[in-house]
Protein backbone atom coordinates (compact mmCIF):
# COMPACT_ATOMS: atom_id res chain seq x y z
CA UNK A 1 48.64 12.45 -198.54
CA UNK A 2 47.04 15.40 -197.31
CA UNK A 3 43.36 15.64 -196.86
CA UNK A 4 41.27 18.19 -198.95
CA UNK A 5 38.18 20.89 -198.11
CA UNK A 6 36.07 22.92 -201.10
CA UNK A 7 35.15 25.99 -199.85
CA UNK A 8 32.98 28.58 -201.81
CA UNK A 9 30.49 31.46 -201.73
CA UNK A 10 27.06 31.44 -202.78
CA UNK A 11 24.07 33.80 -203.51
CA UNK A 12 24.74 37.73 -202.84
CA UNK A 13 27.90 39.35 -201.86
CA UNK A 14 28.79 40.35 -198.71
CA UNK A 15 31.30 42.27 -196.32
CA UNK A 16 33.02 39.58 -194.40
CA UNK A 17 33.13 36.90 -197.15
CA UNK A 18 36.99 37.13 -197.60
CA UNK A 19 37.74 36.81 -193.55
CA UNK A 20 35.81 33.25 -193.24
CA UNK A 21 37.83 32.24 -196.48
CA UNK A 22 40.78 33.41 -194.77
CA UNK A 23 40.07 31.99 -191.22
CA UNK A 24 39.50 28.32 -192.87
CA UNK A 25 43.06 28.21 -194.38
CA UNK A 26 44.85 29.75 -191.46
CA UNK A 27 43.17 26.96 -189.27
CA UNK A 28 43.56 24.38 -191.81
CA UNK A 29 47.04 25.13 -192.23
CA UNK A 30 47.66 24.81 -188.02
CA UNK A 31 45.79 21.66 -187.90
CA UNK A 32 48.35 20.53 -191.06
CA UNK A 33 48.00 17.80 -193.41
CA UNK A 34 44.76 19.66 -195.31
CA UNK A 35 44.53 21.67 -198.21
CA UNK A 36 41.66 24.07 -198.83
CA UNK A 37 40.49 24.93 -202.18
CA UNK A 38 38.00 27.28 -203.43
CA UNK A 39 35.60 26.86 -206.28
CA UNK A 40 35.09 29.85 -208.16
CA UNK A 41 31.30 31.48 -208.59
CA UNK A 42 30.12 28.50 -206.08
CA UNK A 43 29.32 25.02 -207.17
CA UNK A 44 30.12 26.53 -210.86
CA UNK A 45 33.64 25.88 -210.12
CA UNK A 46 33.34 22.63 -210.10
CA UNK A 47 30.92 21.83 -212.70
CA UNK A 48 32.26 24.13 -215.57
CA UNK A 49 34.90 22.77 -218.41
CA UNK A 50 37.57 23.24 -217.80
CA UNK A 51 37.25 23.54 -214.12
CA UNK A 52 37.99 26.91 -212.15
CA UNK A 53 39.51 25.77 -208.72
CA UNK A 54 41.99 27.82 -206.58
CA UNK A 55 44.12 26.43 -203.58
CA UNK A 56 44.07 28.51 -200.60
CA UNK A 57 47.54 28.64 -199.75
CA UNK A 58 48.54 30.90 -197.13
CA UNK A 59 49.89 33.53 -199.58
CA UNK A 60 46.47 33.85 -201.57
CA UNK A 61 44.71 34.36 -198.57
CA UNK A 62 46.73 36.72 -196.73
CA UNK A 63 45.06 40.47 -195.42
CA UNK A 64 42.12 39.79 -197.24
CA UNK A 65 39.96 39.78 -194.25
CA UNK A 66 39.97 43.89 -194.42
CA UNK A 67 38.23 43.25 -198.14
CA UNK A 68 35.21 43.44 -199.19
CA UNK A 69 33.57 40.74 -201.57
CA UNK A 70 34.78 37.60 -201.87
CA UNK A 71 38.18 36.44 -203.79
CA UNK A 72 36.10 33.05 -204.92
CA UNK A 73 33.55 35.30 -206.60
CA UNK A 74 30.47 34.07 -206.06
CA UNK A 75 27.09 33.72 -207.87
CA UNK A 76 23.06 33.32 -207.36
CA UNK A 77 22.45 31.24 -210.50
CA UNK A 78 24.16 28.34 -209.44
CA UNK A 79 22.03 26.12 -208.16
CA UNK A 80 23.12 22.51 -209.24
CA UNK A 81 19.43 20.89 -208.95
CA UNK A 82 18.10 23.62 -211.25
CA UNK A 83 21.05 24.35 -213.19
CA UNK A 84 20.61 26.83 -216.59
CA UNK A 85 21.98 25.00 -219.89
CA UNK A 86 21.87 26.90 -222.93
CA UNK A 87 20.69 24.65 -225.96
CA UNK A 88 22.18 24.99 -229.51
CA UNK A 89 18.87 26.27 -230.72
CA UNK A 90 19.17 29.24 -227.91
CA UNK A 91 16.57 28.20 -226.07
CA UNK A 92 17.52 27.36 -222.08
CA UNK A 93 16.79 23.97 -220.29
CA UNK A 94 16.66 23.51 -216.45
CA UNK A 95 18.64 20.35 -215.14
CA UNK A 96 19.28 18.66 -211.49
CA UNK A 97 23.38 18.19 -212.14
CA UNK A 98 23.93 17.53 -208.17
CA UNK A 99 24.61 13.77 -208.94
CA UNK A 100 27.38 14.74 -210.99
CA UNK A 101 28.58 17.64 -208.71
CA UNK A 102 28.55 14.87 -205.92
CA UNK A 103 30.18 12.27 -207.74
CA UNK A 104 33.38 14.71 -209.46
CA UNK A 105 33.49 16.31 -205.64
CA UNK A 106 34.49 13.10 -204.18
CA UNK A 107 36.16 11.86 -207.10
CA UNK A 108 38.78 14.47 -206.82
CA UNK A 109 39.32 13.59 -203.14
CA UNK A 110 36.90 16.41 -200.88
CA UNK A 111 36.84 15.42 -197.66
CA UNK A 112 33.60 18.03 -197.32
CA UNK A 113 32.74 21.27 -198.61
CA UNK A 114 32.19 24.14 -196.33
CA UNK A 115 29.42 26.11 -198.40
CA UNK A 116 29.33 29.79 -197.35
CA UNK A 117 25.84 31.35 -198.05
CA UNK A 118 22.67 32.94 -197.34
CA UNK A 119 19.16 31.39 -196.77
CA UNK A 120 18.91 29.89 -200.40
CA UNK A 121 22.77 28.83 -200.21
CA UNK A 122 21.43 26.69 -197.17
CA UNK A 123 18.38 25.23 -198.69
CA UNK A 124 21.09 23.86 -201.70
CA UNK A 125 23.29 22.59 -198.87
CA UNK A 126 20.98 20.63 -197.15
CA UNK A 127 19.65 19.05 -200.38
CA UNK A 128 22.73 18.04 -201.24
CA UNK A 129 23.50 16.98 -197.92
CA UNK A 130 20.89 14.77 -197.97
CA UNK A 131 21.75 13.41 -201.17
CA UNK A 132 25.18 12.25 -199.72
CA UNK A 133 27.48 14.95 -199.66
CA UNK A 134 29.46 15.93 -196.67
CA UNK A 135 28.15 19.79 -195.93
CA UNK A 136 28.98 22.43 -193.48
CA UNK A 137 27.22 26.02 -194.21
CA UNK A 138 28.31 28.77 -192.78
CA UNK A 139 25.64 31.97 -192.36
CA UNK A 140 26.14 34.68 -194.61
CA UNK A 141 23.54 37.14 -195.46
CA UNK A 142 23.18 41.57 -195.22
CA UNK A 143 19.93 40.68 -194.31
CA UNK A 144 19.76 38.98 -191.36
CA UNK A 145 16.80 36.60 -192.91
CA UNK A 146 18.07 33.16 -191.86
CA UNK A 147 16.92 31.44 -188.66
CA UNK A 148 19.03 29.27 -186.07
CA UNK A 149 21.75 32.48 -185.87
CA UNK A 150 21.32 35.43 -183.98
CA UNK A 151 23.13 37.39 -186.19
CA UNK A 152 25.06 36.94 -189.57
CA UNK A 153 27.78 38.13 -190.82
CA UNK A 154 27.91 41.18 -193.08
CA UNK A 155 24.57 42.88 -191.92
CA UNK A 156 25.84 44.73 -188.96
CA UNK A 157 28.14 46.92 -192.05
CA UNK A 158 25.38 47.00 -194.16
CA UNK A 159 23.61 48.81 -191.03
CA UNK A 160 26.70 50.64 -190.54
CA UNK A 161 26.75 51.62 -194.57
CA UNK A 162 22.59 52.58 -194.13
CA UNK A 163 23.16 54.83 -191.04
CA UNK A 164 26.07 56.39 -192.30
CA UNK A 165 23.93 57.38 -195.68
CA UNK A 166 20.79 58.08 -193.25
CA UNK A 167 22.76 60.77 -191.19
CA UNK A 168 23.60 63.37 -194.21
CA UNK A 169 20.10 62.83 -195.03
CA UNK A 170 18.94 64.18 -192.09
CA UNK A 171 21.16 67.47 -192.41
CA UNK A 172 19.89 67.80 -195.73
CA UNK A 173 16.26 66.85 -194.67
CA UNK A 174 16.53 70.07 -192.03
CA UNK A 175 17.91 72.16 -194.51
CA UNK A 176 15.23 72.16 -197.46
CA UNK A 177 12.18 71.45 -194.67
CA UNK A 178 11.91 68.61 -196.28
CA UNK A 179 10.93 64.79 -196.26
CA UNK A 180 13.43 62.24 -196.94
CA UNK A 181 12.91 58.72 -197.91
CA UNK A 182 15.82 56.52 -197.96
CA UNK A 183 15.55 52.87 -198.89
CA UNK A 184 17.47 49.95 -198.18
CA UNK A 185 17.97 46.18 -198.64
CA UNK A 186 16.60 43.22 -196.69
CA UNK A 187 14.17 41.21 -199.31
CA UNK A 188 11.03 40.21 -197.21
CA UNK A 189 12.66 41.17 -193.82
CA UNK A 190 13.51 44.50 -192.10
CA UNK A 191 16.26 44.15 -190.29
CA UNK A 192 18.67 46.56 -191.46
CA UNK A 193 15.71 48.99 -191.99
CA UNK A 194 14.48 48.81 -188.07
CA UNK A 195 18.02 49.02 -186.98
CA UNK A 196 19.11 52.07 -188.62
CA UNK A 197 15.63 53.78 -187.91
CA UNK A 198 16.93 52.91 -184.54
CA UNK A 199 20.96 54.03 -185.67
CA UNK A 200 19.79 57.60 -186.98
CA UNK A 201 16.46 58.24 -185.28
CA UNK A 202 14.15 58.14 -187.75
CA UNK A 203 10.80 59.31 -187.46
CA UNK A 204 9.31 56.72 -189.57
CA UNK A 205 10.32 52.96 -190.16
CA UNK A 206 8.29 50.88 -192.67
CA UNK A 207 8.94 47.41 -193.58
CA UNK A 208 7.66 44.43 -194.80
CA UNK A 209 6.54 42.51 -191.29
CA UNK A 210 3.88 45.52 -190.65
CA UNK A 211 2.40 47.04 -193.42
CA UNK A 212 1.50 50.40 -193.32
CA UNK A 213 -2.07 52.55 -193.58
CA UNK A 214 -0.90 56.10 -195.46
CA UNK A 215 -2.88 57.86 -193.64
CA UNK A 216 -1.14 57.36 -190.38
CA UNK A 217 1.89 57.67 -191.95
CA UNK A 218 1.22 61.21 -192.97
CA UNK A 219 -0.45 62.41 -189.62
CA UNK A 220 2.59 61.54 -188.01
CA UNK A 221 5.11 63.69 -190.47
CA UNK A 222 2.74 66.37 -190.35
CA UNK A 223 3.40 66.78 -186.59
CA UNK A 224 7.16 67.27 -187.36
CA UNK A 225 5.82 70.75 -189.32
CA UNK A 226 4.68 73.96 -188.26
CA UNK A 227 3.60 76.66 -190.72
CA UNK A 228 5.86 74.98 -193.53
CA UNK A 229 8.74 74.81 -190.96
CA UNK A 230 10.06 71.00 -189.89
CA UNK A 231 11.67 68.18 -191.55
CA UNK A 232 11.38 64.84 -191.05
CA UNK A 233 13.33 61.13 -192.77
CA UNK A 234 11.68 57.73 -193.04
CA UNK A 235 13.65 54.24 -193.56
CA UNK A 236 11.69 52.01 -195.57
CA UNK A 237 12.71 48.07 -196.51
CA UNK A 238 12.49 47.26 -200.28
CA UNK A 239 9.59 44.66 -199.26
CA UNK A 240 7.62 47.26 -197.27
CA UNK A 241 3.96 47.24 -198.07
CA UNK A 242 1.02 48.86 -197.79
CA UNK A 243 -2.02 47.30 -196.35
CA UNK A 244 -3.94 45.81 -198.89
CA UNK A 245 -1.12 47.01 -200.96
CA UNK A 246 1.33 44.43 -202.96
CA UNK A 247 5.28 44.75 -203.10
CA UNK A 248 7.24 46.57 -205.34
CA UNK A 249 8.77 43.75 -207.26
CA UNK A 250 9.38 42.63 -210.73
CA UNK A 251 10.20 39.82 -212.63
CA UNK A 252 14.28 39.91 -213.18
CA UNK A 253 14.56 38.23 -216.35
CA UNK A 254 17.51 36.56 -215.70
CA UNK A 255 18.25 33.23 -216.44
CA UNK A 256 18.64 30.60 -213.47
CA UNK A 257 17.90 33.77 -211.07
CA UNK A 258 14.97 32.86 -209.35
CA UNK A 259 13.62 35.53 -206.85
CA UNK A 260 11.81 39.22 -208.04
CA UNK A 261 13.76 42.15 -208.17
CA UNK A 262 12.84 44.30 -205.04
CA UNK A 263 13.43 47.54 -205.20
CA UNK A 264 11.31 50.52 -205.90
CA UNK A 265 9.25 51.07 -203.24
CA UNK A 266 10.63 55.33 -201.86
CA UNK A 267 9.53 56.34 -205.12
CA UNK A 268 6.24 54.12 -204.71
CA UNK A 269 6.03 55.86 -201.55
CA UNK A 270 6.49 59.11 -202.46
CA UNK A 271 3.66 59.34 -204.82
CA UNK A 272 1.45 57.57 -201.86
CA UNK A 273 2.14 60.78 -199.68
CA UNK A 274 1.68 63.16 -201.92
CA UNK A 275 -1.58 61.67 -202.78
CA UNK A 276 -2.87 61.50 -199.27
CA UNK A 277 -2.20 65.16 -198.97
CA UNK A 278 1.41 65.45 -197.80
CA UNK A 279 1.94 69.08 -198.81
CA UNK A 280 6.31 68.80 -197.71
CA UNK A 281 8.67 68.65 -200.14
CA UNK A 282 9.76 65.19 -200.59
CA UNK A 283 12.87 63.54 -201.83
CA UNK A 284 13.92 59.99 -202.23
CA UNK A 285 17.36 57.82 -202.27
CA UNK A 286 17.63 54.28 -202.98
CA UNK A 287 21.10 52.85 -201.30
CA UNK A 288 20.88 49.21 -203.42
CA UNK A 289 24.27 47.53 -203.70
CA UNK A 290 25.91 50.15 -201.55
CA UNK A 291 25.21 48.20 -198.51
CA UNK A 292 26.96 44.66 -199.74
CA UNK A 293 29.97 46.00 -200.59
CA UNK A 294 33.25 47.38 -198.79
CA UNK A 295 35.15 47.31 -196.11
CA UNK A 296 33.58 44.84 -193.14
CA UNK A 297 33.67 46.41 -190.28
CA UNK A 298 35.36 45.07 -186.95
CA UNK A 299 32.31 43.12 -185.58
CA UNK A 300 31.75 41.44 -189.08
CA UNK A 301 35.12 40.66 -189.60
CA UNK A 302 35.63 39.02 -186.15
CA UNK A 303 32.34 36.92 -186.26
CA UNK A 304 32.85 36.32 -189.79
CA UNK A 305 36.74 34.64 -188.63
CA UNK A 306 35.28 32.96 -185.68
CA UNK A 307 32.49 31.39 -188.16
CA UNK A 308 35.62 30.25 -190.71
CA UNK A 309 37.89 28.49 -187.27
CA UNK A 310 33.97 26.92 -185.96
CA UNK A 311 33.47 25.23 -189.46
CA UNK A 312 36.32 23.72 -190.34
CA UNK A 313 36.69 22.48 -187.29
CA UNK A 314 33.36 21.24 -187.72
CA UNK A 315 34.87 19.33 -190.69
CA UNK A 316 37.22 17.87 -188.75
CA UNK A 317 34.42 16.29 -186.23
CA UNK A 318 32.68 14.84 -189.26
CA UNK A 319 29.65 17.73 -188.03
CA UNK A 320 28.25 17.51 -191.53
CA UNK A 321 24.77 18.71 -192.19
CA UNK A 322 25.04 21.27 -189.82
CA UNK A 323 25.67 24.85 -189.64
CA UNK A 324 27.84 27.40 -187.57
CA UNK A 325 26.02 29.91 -185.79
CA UNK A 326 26.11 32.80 -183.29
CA UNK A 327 24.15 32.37 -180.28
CA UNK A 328 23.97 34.05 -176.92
CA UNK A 329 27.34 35.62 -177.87
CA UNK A 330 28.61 31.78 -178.10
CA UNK A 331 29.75 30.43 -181.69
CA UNK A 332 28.48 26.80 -181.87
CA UNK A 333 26.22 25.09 -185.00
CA UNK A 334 22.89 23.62 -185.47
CA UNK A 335 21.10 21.42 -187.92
CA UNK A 336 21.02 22.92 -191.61
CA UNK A 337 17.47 22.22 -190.80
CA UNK A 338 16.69 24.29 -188.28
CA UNK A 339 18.28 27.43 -190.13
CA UNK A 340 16.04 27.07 -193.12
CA UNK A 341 12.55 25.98 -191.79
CA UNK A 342 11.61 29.27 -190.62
CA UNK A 343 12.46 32.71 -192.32
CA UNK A 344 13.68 35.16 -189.55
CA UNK A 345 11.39 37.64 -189.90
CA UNK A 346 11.32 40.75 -187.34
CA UNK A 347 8.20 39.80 -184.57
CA UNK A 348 6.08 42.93 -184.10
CA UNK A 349 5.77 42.13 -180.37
CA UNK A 350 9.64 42.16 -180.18
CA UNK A 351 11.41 44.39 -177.82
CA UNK A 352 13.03 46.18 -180.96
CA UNK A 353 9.60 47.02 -182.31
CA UNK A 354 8.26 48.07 -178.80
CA UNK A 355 11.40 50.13 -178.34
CA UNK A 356 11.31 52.05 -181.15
CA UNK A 357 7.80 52.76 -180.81
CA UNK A 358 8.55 54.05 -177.45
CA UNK A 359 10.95 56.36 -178.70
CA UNK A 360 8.24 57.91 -181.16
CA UNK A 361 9.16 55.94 -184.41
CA UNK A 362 6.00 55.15 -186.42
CA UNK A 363 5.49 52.01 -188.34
CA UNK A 364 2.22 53.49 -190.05
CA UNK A 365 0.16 51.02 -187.91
């Protein structure tokens, strides 16, 4: 009898998602004698009645690397240790169901599951991991948040999606002699915000791992004018902050979704410049979901492939508890551990920072 994998996608969407699922079955398939199944909307798959399970034949998985999404769907309300029931009454309960994920996962044969996910997807993983299941996670994440990687898949298109956006801003920024604000993804890190301030020369970059005094921002956009004539663009991370200032979050009233809603913070922004005296024209754009989906480009979908070939192979050297990962331009893995005890956030003494400083970019500090 052949041997089985799970494989699924948890937490946010994200360019490159399909090529991983499609790089496990191809190698899977040359190894022979395994079968690779997805569960649909992550561990949901499993646990919902009837079950929603797809095999990964070679025909379902064919040229879906150039997609975007993820043909497993995928879901951030999923979390079997805190799982959502609905009671009769309407009312919702919050139960720990990962003994009976475990126990129907290796009752219907798994070898392992290869869980495909972000920083939360990982913390799940190595829970269940250490409550006896065989786990391989693979990084997935726009925002570039989870440690033990150098990069993830998916966030180099999501820069590629911001910069695109950022450059007709900037024509339309130098037409009107205006100020544009354009904000973009990343939750409490600013990776995609630093490296398309970098991308599209910005001449300011705020986000959340230096907050910023107002003031300073607007004496440095006032140098980009003379007599009303100038323009300038800013890149700001949907957890940027001011100092003494608080995030722009709210509470997202969904049920079994457990982080704030980010989001908010040009418009926030906006009214803090104009306020401090900013006397340019200012307009704002929020990018949101733009930047998960579409296309992945090359570098995603290559890393994302190389990812899919590292982890099942990781399966097949009983590597469990571990994830793949990209470092010094070398795919190998490292402890589930290590990727989730520290979130990734940007170092202000990083050459990135100190770079784009040099360059003139202001981080209102």
């Amino acid at each position: 009898m052949n041997k089985k994998v799970l494989v699924l996608t948890g937490g946010g969407d994200c360019p490159g998602l399909n090529a991983v699922i499609r790089s496990i079955a191809k190698r899977a398939k040359k190894e022979g004698g395994w079968e690779v199944w997805g569960s649909i909307g992550a561990f949901n798959g499993i646990l919902k009645e009837p079950q929603e399970l797809v095999k990964l034949s070679g025909k379902r998985v064919a040229g879906i690397h150039v997609k975007g999404g993820t043909i497993l769907k995928t879901t951030s309300k999923g979390d079997p240790l805190q799982f959502p029931i609905q009671k009769e009454d309407g009312t919702w309960e919050i139960i720990d169901r990962s003994e009976e994920l475990i126990n129907k996962i290796k009752e219907m044969g798994f070898e392992a599951v290869i869980s495909i996910g972000g920083d939360g997807s990982q913390r799940i993983s190595q829970k269940l991991h250490e409550r006896g299941l065989n786990v391989v996670g693979v990084p997935k994440t726009i925002d570039n948040d989870l440690s033990a990687t150098d990069l993830t898949f998916g966030f180099s298109t999501a820069v590629q999606v911001a910069s695109d956006s950022f450059d007709k801003l900037v024509t339309t920024a130098e037409s009107h002699h205006r100020v544009m604000i354009m904000e973009v993804m990343g939750r409490d890190a600013g990776w995609i915000a630093l490296h398309t301030a970098l991308s599209g020369g910005a001449e300011v970059c705020l986000i959340p791992e230096i907050p910023y005094d107002i003031e300073k921002v607007v004496s440095r956009l006032n140098k980009r004018y003379d007599k009303g004539k100038g323009f300038a663009n800013i890149v700001v991370a949907e957890g940027a902050k001011p100092i003494s200032g608080e995030v722009t979050e709210r509470e997202s009233g969904e049920v079994g979704y457990e982080n704030t809603r980010l989001g908010g913070i040009a418009y926030q922004l906006s009214a803090q410049l104009k306020k401090a005296g900013l006397k340019a024209d200012i307009r704002e754009t929020v990018l949101g979901h733009t930047q998960r989906g579409g296309t992945p480009i090359a570098f995603d979908r290559i890393l994302a492939t190389l990812f899919g070939v590292k982890a099942f192979e990781m399966v097949l050297n009983r590597e469990y508890g571990r994830m793949a990962a990209y470092i010094d331009n070398e795919i190998t893995s490292v402890p589930l551990l290590d990727a989730i005890v520290e979130y990734n956030y940007i170092k202000k003494e990083s050459f990135l920072v100190q770079a784009a400083k040099g360059i003139g970019i202001s981080f209102g500090d």
